[in-house]
C-alpha atoms as a PDB file:
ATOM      1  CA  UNK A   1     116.377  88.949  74.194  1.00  0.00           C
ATOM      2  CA  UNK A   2     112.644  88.849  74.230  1.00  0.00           C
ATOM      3  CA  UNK A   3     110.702  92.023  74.884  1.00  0.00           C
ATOM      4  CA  UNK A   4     109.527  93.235  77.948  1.00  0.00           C
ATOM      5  CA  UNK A   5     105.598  93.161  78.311  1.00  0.00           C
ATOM      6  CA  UNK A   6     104.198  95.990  79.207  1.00  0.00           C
ATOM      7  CA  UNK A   7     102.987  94.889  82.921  1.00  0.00           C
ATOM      8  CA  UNK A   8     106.761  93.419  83.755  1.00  0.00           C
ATOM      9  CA  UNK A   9     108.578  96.675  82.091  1.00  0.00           C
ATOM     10  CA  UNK A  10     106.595  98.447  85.245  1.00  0.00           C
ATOM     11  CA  UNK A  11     107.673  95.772  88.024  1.00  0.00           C
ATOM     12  CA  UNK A  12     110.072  96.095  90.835  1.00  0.00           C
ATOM     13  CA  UNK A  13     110.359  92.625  92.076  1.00  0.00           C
ATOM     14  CA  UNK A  14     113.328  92.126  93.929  1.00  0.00           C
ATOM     15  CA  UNK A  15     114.458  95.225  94.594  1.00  0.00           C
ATOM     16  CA  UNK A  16     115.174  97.006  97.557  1.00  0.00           C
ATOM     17  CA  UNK A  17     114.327 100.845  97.688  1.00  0.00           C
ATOM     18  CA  UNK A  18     114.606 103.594  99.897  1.00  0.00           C
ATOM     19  CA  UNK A  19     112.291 106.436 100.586  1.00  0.00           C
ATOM     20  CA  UNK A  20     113.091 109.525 102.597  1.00  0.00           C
ATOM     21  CA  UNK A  21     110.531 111.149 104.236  1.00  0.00           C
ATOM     22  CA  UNK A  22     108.260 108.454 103.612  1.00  0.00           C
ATOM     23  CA  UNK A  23     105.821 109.065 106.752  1.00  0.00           C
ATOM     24  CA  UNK A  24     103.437 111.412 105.391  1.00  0.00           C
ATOM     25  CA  UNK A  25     102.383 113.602 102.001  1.00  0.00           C
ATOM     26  CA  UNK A  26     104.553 112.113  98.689  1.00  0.00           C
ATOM     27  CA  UNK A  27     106.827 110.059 100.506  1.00  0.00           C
ATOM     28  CA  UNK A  28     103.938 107.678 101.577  1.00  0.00           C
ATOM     29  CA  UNK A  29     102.215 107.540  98.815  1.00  0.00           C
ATOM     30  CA  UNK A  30     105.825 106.985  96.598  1.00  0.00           C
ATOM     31  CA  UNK A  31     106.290 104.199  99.268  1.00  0.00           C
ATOM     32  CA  UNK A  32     102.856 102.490  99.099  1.00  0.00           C
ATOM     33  CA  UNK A  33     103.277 102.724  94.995  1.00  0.00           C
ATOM     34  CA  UNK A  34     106.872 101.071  94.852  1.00  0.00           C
ATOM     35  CA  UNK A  35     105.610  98.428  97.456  1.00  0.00           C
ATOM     36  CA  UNK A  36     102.562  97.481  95.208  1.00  0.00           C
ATOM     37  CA  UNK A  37     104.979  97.124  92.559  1.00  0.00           C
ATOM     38  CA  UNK A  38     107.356  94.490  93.963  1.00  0.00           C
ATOM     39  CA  UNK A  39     110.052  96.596  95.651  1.00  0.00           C
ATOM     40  CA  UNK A  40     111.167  96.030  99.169  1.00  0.00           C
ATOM     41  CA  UNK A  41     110.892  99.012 100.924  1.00  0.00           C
ATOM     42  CA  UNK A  42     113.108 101.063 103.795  1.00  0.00           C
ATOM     43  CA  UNK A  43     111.355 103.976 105.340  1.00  0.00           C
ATOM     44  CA  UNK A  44     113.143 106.457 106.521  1.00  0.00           C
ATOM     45  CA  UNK A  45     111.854 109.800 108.300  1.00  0.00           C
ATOM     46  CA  UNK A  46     112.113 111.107 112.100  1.00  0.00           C
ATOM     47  CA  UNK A  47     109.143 109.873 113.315  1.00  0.00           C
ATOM     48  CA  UNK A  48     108.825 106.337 113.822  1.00  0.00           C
ATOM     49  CA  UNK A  49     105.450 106.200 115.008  1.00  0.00           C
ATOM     50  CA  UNK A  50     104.177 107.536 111.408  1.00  0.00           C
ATOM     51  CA  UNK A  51     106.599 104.854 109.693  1.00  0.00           C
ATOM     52  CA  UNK A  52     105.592 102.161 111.563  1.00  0.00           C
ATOM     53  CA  UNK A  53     101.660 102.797 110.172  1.00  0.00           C
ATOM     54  CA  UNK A  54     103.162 103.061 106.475  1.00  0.00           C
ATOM     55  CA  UNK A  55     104.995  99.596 107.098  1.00  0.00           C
ATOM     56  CA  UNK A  56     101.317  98.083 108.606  1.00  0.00           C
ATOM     57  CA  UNK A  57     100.064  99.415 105.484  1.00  0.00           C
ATOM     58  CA  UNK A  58     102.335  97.871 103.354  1.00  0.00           C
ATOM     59  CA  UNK A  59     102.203  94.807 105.062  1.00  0.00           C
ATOM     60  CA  UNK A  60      98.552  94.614 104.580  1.00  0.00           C
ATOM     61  CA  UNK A  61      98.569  94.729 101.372  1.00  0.00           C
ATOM     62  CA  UNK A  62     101.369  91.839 100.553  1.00  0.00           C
ATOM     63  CA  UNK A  63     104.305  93.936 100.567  1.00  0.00           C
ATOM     64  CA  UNK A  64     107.782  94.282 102.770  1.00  0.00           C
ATOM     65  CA  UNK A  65     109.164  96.920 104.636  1.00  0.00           C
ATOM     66  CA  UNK A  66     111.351  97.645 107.213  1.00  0.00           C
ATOM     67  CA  UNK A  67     111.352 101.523 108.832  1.00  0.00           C
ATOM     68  CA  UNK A  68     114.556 103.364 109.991  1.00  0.00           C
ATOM     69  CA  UNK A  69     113.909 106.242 111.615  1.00  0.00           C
ATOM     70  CA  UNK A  70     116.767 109.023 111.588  1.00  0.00           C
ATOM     71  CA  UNK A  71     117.480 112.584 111.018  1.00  0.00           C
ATOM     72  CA  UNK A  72     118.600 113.352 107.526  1.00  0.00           C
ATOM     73  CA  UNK A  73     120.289 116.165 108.404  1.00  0.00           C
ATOM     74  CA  UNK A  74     122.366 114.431 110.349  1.00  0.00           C
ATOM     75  CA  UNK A  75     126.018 113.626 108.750  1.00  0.00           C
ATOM     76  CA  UNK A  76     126.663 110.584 111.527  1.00  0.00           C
ATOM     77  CA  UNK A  77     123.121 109.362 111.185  1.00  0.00           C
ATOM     78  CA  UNK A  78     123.180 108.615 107.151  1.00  0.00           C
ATOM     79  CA  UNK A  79     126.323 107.069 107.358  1.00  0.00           C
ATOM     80  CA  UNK A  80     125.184 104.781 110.183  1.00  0.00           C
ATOM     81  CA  UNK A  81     121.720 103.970 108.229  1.00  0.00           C
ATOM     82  CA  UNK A  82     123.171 103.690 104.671  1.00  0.00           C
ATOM     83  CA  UNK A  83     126.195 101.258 106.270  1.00  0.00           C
ATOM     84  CA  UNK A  84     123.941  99.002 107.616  1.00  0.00           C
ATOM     85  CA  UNK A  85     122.484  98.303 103.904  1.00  0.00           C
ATOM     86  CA  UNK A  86     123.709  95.769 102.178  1.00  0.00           C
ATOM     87  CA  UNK A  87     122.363  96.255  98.617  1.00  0.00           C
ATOM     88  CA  UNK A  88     120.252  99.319  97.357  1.00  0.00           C
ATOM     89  CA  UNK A  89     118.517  99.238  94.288  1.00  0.00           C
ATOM     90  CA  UNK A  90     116.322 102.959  94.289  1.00  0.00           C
ATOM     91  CA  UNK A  91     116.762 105.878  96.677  1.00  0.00           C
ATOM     92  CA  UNK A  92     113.805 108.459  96.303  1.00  0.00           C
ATOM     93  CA  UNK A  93     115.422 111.913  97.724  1.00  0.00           C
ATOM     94  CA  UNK A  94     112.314 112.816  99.136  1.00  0.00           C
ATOM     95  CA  UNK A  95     112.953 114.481 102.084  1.00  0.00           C
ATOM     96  CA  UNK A  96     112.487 118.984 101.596  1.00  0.00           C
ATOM     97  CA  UNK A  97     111.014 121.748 103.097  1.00  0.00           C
ATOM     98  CA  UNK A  98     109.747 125.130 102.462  1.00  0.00           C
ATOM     99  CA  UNK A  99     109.049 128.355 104.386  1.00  0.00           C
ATOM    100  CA  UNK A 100     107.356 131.062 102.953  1.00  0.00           C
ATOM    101  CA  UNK A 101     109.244 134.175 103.657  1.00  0.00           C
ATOM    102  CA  UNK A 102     109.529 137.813 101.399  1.00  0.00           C
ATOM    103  CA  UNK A 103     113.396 138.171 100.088  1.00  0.00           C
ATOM    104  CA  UNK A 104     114.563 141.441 101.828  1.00  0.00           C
ATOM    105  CA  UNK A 105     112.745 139.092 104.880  1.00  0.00           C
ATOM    106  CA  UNK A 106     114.302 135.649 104.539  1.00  0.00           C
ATOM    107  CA  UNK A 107     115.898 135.548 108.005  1.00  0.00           C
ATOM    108  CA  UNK A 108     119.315 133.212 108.447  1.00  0.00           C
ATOM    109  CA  UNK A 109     117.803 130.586 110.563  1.00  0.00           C
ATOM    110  CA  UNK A 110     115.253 130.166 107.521  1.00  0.00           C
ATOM    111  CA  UNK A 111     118.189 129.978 104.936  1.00  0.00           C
ATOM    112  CA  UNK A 112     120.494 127.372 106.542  1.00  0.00           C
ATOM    113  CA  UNK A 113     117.310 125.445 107.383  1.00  0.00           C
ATOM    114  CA  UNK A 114     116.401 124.855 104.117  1.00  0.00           C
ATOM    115  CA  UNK A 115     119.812 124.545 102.191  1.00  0.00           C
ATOM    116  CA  UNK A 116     120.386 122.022 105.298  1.00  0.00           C
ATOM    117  CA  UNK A 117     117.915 119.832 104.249  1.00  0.00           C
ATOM    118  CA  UNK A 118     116.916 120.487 100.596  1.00  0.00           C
ATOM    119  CA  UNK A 119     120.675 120.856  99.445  1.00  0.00           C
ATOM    120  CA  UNK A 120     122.989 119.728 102.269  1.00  0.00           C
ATOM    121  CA  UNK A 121     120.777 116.346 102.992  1.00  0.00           C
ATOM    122  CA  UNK A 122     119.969 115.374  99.904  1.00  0.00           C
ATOM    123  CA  UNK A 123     123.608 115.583  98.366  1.00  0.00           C
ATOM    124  CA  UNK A 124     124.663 113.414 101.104  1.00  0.00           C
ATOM    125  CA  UNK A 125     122.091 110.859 101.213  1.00  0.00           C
ATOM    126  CA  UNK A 126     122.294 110.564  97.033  1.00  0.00           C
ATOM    127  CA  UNK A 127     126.467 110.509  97.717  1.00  0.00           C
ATOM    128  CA  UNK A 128     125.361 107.288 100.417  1.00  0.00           C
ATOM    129  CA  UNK A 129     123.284 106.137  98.028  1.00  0.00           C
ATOM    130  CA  UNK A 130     125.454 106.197  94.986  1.00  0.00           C
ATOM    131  CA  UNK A 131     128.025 104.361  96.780  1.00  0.00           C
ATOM    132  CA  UNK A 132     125.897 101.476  97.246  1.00  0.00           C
ATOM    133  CA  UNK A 133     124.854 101.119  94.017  1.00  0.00           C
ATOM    134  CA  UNK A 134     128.238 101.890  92.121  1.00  0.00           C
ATOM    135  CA  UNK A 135     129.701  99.094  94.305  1.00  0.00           C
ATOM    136  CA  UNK A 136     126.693  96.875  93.127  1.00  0.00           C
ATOM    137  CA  UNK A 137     127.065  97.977  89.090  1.00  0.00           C
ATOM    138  CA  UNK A 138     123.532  99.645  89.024  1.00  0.00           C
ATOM    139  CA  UNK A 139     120.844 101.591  90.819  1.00  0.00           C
ATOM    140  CA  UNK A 140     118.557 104.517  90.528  1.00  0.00           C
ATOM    141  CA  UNK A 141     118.485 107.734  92.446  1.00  0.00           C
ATOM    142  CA  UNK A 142     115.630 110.089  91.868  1.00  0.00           C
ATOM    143  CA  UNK A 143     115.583 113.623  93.242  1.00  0.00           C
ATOM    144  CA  UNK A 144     112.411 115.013  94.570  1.00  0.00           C
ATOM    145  CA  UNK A 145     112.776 118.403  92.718  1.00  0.00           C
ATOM    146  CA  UNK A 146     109.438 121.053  91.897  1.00  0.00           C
ATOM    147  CA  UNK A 147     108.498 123.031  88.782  1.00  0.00           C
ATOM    148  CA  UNK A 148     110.214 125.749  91.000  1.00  0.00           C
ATOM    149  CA  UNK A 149     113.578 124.623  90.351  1.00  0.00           C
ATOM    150  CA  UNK A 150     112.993 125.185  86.267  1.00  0.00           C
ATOM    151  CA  UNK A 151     111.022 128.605  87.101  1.00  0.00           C
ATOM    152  CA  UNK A 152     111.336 131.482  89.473  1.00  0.00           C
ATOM    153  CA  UNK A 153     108.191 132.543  91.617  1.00  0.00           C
ATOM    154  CA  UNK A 154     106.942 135.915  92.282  1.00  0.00           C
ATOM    155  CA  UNK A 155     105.352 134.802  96.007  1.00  0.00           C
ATOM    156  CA  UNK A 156     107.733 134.616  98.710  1.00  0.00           C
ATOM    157  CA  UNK A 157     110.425 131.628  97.259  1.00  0.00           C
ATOM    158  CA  UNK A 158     113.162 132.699  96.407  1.00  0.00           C
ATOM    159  CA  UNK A 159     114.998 130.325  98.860  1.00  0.00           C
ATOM    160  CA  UNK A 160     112.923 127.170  98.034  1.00  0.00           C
ATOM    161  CA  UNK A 161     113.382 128.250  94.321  1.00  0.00           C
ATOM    162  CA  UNK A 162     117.062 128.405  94.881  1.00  0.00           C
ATOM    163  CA  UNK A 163     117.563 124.975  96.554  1.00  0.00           C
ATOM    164  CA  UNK A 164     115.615 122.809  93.965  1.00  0.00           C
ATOM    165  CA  UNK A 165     117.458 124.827  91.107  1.00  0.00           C
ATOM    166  CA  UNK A 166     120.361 123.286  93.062  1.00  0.00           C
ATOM    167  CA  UNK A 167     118.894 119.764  92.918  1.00  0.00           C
ATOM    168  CA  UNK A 168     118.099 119.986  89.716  1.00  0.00           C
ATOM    169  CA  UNK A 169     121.529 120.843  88.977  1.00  0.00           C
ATOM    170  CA  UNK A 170     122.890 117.809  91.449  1.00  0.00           C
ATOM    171  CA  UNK A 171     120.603 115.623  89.511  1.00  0.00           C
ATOM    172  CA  UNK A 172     122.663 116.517  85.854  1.00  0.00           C
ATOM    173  CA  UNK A 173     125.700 116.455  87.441  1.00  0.00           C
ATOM    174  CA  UNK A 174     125.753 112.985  89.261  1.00  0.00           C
ATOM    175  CA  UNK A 175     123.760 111.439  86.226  1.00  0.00           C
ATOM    176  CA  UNK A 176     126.540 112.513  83.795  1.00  0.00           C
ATOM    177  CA  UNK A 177     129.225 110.875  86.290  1.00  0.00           C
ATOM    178  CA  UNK A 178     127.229 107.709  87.550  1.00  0.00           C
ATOM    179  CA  UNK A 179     126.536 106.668  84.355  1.00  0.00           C
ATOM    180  CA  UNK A 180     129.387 104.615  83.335  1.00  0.00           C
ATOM    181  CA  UNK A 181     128.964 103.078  86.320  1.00  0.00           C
ATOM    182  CA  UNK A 182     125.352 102.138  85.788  1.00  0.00           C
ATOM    183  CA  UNK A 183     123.529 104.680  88.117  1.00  0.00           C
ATOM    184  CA  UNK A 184     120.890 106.292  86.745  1.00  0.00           C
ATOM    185  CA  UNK A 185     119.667 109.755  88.439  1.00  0.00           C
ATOM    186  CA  UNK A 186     116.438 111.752  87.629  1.00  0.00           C
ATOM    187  CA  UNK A 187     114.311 114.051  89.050  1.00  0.00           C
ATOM    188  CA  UNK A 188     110.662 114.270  89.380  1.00  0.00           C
ATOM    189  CA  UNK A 189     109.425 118.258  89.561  1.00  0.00           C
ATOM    190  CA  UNK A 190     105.828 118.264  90.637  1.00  0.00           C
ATOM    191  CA  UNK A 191     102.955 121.063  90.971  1.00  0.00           C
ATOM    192  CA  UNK A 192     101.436 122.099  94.143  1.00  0.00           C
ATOM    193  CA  UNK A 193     100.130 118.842  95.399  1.00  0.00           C
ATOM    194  CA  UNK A 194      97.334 118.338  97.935  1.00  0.00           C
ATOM    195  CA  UNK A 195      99.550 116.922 101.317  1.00  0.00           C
ATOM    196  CA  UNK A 196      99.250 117.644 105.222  1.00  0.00           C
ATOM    197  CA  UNK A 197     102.565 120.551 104.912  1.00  0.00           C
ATOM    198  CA  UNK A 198     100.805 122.402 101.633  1.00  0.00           C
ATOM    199  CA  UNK A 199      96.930 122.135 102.636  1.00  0.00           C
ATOM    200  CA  UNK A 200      97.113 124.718 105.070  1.00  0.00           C
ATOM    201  CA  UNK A 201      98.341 126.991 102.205  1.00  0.00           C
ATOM    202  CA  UNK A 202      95.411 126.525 100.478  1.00  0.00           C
ATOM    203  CA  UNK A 203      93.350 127.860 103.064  1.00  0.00           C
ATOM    204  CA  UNK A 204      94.375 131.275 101.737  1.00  0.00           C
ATOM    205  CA  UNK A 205      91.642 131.740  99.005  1.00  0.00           C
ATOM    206  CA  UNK A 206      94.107 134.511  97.119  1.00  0.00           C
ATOM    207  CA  UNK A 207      96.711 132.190  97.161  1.00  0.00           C
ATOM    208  CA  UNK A 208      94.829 129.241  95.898  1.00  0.00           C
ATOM    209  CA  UNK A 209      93.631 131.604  93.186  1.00  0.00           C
ATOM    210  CA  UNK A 210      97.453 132.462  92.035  1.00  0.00           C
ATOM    211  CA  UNK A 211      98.395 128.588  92.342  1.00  0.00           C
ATOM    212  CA  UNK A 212      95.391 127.538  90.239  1.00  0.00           C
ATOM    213  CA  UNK A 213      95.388 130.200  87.866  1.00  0.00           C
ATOM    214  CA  UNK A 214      98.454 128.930  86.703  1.00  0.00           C
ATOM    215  CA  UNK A 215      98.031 125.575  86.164  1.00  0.00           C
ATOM    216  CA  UNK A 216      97.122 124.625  82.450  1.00  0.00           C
ATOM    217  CA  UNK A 217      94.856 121.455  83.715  1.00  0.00           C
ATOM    218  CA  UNK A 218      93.356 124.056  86.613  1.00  0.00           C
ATOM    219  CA  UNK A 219      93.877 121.404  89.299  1.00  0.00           C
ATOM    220  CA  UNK A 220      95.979 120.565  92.183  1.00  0.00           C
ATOM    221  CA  UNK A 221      97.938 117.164  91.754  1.00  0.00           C
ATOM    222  CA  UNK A 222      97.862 114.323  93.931  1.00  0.00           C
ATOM    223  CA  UNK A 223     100.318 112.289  95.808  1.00  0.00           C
ATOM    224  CA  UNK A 224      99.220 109.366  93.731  1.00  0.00           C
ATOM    225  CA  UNK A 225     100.335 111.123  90.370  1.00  0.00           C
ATOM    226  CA  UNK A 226     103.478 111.935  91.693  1.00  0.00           C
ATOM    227  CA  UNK A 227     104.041 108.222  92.692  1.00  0.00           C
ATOM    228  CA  UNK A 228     103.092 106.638  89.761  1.00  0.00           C
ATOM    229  CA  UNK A 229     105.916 108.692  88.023  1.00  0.00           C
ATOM    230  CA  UNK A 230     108.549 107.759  90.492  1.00  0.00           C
ATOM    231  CA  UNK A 231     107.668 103.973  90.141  1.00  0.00           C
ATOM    232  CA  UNK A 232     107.979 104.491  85.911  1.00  0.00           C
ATOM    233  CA  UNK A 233     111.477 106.389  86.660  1.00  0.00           C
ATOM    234  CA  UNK A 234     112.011 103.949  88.790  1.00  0.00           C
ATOM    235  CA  UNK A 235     111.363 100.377  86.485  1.00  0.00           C
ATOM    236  CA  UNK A 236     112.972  98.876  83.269  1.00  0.00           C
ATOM    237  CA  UNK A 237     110.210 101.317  81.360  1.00  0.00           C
ATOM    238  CA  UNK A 238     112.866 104.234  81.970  1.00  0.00           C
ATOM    239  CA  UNK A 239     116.091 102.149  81.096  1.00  0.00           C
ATOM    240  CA  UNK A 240     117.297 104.799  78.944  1.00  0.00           C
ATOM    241  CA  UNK A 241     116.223 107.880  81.203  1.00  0.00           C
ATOM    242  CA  UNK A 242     119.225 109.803  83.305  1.00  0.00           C
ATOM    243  CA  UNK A 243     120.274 113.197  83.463  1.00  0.00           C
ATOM    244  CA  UNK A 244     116.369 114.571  83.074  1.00  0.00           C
ATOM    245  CA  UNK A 245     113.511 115.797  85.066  1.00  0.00           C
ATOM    246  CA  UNK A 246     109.990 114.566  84.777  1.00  0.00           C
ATOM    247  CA  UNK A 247     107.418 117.554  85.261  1.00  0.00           C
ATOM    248  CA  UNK A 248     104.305 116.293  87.073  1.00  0.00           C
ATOM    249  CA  UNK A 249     103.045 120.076  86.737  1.00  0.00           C
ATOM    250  CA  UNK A 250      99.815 120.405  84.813  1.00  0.00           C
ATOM    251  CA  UNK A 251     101.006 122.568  82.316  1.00  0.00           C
ATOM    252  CA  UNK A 252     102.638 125.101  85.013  1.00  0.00           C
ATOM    253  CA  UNK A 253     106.309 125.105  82.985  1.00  0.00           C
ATOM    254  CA  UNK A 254     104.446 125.401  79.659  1.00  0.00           C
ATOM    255  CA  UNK A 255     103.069 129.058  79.557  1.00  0.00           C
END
């Protein structure tokens, strides 16, 4: 069989994927970047009215998608969404949360809302997923993960830090037992990144300073970076990657 150029190794033609959270910060940008590179795209998120300007945007630029609003959290609502799919080719996990609180402060409400979605969701959307694609004989599911769920942080994490240690964790575990059945599942663990939910953090010159200061590259990242490595986990280039997470961190993980 003739080698893969490097251009088609990096394509997604005909295939459909699936983006959680895909109205706003890294789920749009993921969702613009698999569109540009051949892949069908389904938009998912609560808000309609911001997935409907993602699928004008696509659209615009040459590409297909189709938006299904629904609630994540919601047992009922994923297995309504994911039955109506015929075929899935790529789920992108992408839907999280985090809120800031001190550990002797973490209230419950702030606990179950976050393992709800960050843990609870994205096991059961992967597990919709999965089916799909083991019933098809191949498919990729990547995990939107942080450098916080390879580290701990000393500012007010611990339950953020705790759920993507659990993804990360999810991601091993389903790669080792989808893989005889040709599912591939990854992770992508990115930096701070510049997006409507973390700017206002940034506003916080002290914090900035702490965030920055330990950063290798001494930059935020952008959507765009994280993107482009969801499309590579995503294409033939990363035939042989499962089981492992791709840090998009500057350096962060490195010290």
């Amino acid at each position: 069989m003739p080698a893969k150029s490097a251009d088609s190794a990096f394509r997604l033609d005909g295939k459909s994927a699936l983006v959680t959270g895909a109205g706003r910060g890294i789920g749009r940008a993921t969702a613009l970047a698999l569109a540009a590179a051949g892949a069908e795209l389904i938009l998912v998120s609560r808000t309609k009215s911001e997935l409907d300007e993602v699928a004008r945007e696509i659209a615009s630029r040459g590409g297909k998608a189709q938006v299904a609003p629904f609630d994540v959290t919601r047992s009922d609502a994923v297995r309504d969404a994911f039955a109506a799919l015929g075929r899935l080719d790529i789920l992108v996990n992408n839907a999280g949360l985090n809120r800031p609180q001190p550990f002797l402060e973490v209230d419950e409400a702030t606990l179950d809302l976050l393992l709800g979605l960050n843990v609870r969701a994205a096991f059961l959307v992967a597990q919709a997923a999965a089916r799909l694609m083991v019933a098809n004989g191949d498919g990729v599911i990547i995990n939107m993960s942080s450098q916080m769920g390879h580290v701990g942080s000393d500012l007010n994490r611990t339950v953020y830090v705790m759920t993507k240690h659990a993804l990360e964790g999810l991601t091993k575990a389903m790669a080792v037992e989808l893989a005889p059945k040709g599912v591939r599942v990854v992770s992508i663990a990115p930096t701070f990144i510049t997006t409507p939910l973390t700017r206002p953090f940034f506003e916080d010159r002290v914090f900035r300073k702490w965030v920055l200061d330990r950063i290798p590259l001494g930059r935020l990242g952008t959507v765009e970076e994280v993107a482009s490595a969801v499309v590579f986990l995503a294409s033939p280039a990363a035939s042989l990657v499962t089981g492992s997470s791709l840090l998009v961190d500057g350096g962060w993980t490195a010290w």
